[in-house]
Protein backbone atom coordinates (compact mmCIF):
# COMPACT_ATOMS: atom_id res chain seq x y z
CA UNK A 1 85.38 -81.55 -46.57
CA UNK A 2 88.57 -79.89 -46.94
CA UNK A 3 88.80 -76.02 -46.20
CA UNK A 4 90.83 -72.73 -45.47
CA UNK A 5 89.89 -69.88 -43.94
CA UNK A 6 92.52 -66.56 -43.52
CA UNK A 7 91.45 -63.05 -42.37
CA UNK A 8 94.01 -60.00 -42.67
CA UNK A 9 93.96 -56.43 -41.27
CA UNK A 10 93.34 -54.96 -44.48
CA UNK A 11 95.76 -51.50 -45.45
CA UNK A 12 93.26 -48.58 -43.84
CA UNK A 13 92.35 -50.02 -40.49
CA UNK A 14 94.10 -50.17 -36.56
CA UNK A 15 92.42 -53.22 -35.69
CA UNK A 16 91.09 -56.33 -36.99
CA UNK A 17 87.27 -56.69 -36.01
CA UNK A 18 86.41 -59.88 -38.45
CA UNK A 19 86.99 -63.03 -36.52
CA UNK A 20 86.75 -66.20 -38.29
CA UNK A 21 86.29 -70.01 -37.16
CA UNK A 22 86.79 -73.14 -39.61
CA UNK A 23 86.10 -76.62 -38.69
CA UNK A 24 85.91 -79.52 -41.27
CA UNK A 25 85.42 -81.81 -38.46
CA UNK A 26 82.42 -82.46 -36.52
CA UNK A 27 81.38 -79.82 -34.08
CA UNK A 28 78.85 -81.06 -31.90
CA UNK A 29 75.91 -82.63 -33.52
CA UNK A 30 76.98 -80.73 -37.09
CA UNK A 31 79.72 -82.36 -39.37
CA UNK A 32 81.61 -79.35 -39.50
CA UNK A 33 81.31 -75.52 -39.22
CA UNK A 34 82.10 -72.46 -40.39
CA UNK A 35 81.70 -68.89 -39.37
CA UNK A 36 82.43 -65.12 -40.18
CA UNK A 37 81.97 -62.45 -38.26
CA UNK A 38 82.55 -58.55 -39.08
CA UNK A 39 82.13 -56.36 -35.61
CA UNK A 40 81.30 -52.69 -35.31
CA UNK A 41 81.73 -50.50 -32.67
CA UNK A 42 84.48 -47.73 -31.53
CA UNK A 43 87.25 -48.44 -29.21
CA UNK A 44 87.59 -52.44 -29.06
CA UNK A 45 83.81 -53.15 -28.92
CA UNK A 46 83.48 -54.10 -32.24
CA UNK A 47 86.45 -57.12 -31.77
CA UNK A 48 84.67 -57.78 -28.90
CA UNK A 49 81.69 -58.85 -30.57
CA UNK A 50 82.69 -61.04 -33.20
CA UNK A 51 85.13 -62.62 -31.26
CA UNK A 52 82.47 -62.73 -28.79
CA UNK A 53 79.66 -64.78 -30.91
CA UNK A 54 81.61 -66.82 -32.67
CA UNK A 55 83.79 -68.10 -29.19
CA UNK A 56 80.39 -68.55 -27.76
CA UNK A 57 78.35 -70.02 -31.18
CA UNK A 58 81.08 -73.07 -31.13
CA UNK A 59 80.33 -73.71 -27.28
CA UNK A 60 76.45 -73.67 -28.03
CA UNK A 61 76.80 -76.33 -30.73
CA UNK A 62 79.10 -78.21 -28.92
CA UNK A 63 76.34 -78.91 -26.08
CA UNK A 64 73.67 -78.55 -28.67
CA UNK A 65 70.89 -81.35 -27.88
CA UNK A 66 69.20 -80.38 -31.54
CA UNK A 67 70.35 -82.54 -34.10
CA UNK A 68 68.64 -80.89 -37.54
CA UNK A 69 71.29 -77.93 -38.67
CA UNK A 70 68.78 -75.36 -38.81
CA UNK A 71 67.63 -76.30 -35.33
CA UNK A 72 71.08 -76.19 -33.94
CA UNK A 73 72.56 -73.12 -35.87
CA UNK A 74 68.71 -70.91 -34.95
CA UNK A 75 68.96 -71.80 -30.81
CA UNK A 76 72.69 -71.34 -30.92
CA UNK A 77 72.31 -67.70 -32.80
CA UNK A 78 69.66 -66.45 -30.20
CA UNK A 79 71.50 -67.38 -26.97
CA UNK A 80 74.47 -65.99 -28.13
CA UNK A 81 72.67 -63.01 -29.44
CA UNK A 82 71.16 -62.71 -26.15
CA UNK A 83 74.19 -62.87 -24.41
CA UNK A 84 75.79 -60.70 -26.40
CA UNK A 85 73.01 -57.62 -26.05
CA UNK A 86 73.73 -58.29 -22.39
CA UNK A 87 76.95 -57.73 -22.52
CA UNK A 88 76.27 -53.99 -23.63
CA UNK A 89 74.32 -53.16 -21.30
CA UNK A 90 76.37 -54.45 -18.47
CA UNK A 91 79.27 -52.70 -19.74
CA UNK A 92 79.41 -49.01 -20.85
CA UNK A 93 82.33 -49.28 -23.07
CA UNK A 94 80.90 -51.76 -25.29
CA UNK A 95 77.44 -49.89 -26.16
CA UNK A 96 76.61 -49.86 -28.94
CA UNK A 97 78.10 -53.02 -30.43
CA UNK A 98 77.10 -55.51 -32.67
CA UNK A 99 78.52 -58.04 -35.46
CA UNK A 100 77.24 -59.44 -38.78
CA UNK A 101 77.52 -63.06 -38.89
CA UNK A 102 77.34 -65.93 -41.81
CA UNK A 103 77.13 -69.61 -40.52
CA UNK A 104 77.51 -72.88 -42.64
CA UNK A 105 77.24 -76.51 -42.50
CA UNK A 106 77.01 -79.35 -45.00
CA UNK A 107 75.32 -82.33 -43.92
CA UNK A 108 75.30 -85.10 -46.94
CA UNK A 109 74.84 -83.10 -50.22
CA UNK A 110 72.79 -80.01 -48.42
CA UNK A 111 74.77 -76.61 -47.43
CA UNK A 112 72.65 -75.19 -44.80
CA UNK A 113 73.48 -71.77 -44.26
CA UNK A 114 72.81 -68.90 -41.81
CA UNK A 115 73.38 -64.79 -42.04
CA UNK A 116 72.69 -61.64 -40.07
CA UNK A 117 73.96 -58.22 -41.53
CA UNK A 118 75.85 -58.23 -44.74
CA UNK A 119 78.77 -60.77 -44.49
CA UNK A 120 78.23 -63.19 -47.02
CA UNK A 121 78.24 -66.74 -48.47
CA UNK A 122 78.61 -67.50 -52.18
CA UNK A 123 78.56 -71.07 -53.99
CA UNK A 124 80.62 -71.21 -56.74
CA UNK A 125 79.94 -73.60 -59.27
CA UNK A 126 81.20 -73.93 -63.03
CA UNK A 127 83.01 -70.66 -63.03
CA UNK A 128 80.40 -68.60 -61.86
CA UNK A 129 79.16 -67.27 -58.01
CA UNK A 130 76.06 -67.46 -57.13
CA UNK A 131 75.54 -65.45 -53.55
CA UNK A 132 73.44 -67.84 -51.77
CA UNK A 133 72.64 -64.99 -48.26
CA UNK A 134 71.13 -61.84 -48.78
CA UNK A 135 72.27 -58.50 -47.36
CA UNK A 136 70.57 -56.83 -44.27
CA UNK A 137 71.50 -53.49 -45.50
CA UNK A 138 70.26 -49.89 -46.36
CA UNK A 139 71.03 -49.75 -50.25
CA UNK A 140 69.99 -53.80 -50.79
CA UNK A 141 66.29 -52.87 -49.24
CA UNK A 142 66.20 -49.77 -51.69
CA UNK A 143 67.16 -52.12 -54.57
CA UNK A 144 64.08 -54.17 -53.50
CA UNK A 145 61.70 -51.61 -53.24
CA UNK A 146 62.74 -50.30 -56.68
CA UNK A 147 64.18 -47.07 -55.46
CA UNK A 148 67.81 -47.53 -56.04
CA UNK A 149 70.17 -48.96 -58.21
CA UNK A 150 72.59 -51.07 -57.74
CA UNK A 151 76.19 -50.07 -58.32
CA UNK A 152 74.90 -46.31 -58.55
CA UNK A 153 76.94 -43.86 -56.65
CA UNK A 154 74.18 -43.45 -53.99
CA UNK A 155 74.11 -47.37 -53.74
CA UNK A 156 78.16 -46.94 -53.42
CA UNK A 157 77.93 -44.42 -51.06
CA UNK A 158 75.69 -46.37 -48.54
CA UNK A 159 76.53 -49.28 -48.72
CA UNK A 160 78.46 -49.86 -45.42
CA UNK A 161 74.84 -49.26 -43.66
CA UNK A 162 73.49 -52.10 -42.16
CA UNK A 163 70.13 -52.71 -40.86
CA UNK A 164 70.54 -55.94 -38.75
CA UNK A 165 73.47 -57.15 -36.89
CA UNK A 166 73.97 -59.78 -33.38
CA UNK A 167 74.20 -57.79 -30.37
CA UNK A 168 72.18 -54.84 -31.33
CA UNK A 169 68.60 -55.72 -29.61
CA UNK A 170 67.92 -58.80 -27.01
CA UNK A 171 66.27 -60.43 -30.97
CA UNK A 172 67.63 -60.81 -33.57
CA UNK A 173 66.34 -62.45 -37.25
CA UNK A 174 68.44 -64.67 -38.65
CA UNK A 175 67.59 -65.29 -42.37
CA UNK A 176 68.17 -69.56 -43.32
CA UNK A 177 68.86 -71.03 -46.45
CA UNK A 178 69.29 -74.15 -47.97
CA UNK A 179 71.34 -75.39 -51.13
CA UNK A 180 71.91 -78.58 -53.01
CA UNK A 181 75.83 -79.21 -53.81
CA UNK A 182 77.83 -80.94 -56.46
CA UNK A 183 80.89 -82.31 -56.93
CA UNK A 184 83.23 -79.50 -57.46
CA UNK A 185 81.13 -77.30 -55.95
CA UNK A 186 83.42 -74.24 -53.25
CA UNK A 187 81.65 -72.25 -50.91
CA UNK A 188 82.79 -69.05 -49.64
CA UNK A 189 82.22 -67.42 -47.13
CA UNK A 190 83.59 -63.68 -46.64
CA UNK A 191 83.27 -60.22 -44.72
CA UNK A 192 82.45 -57.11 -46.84
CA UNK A 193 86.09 -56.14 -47.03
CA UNK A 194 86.64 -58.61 -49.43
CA UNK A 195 83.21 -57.78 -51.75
CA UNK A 196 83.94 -54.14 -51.59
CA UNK A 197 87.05 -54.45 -52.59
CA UNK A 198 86.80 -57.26 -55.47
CA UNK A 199 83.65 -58.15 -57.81
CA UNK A 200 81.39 -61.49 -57.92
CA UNK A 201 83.44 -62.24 -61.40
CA UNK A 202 86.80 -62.05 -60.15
CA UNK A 203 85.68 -64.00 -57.08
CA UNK A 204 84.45 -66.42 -59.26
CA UNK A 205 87.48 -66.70 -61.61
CA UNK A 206 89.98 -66.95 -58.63
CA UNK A 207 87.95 -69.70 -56.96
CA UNK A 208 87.16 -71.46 -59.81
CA UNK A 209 91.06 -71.32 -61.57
CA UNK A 210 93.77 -73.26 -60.46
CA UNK A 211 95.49 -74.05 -57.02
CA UNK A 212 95.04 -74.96 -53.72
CA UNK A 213 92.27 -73.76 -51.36
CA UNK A 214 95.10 -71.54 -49.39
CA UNK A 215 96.34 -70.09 -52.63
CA UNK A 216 92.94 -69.03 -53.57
CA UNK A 217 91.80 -67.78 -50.10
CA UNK A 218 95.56 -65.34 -50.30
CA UNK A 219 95.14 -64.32 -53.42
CA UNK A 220 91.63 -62.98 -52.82
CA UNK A 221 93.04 -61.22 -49.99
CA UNK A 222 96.07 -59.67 -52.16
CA UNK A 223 93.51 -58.92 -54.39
CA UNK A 224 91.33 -57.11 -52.07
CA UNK A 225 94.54 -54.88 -50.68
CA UNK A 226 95.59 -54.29 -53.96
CA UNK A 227 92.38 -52.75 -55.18
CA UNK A 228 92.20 -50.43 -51.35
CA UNK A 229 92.05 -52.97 -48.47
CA UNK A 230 89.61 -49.90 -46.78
CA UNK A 231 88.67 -53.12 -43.91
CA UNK A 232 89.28 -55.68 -42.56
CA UNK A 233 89.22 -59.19 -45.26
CA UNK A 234 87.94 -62.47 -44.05
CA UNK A 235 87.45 -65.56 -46.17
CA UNK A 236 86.89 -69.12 -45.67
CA UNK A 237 87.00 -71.50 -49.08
CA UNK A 238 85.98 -75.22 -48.36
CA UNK A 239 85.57 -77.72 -51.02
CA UNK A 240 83.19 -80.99 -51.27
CA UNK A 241 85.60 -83.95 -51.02
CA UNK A 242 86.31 -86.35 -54.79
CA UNK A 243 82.48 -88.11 -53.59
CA UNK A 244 79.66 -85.82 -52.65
CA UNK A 245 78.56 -86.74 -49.49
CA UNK A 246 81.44 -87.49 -47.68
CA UNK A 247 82.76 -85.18 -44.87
């Protein structure tokens, strides 16, 4: 696979809490890796975090004996979760803390993928996106239960509120999912700063128009200051090789 990943400060915050790691190589028993994490918590807990679990997440899989990606990605996620939620409670000024995360590896022509919280992972495919994770959040779980509506101003107005994130308890639920991949097929993988800021169709258009991986991944990020920048912006962009399959 071939990939980018960038993450930017965004034009309302002090500090840049998303932390971001991109491998198209093999990491461990997994032919390559990506993750995004977007921390919370005041002072510099919330960079803690995600630096925290994703630092930690690579070293798991490194020594990972598992060799099925769910099975690696699952025991990795709750030591470092673990670890993490010990971490606050050792030490007072990071109480409180915790970090979304979205996880993915292709093996063959599968994209397994991981997510806690409400960073997310899209597939884009013939110039649409199809979001592929689902959001642990307040308004998303109204939407379910049929008493909200998306993209009303109460949705708009919540919508920061999450209701699972690594760190938070000494468990944590990590949802799984699987997807079968084409050639031509990009997967993204991003923080909320860039969703809030830019919609699924303009995603989609910039990912699926013209230019290199890097171009895309900046412009999405330009895109995203432009329209506020009100957080931090993290994307990743990798691309299937010319033959499915091959890593």
């Amino acid at each position: 696979m071939k990939a980018y990943a960038l993450t930017d400060i965004g034009r309302a915050r002090s500090m840049n809490q998303d932390f971001v790691f991109a491998s198209s190589q093999p990491v461990g028993p997994l032919e390559n890796l990506f993750l995004v994490a977007d921390g919370m918590g005041g002072h510099r807990a919330g960079d803690f975090a995600s630096r925290f679990l994703v630092e930690h997440m690579v070293e798991e899989i490194q020594s990972s004996g598992e060799k099925a990606p769910v099975a690696v990605l699952e025991k990795a996620i709750r030591h470092v979760n673990f670890d993490l939620y010990q971490q606050a409670l050792e030490n007072e000024e990071f109480g409180g803390m915790g970090t979304t995360l979205v996880a993915a590896t292709v093996e063959g022509e599968t994209l397994y993928v991981s997510n806690i919280g409400d960073s997310r992972l899209y597939l884009v495919r013939g110039g649409k996106a199809y979001q592929i994770t689902k959001d642990h959040s307040y308004v998303e779980e109204m939407v379910a239960a049929g008493k909200m509506v998306r993209g009303s101003q109460d949705y708009l107005n919540q919508k920061n509120i999450i209701t699972r994130a690594a760190g938070m308890t000494e468990h944590v639920q990590a949802d799984f999912f699987e997807a079968d991949l084409e050639r031509g097929d990009v997967i993204l993988l991003c923080s909320d700063g860039l969703t809030n800021m830019v919609s699924d169709e303009q995603i989609a258009r910039t990912v699926s128009g013209k230019g290199s991986l890097r171009e895309k991944a900046e412009y999405l990020v330009e895109t995203a200051n432009h329209n506020g920048g009100r957080d931090n912006i993290t994307v990743v962009l990798a691309e299937l090789e010319k033959e499915v399959g091959t890593c």
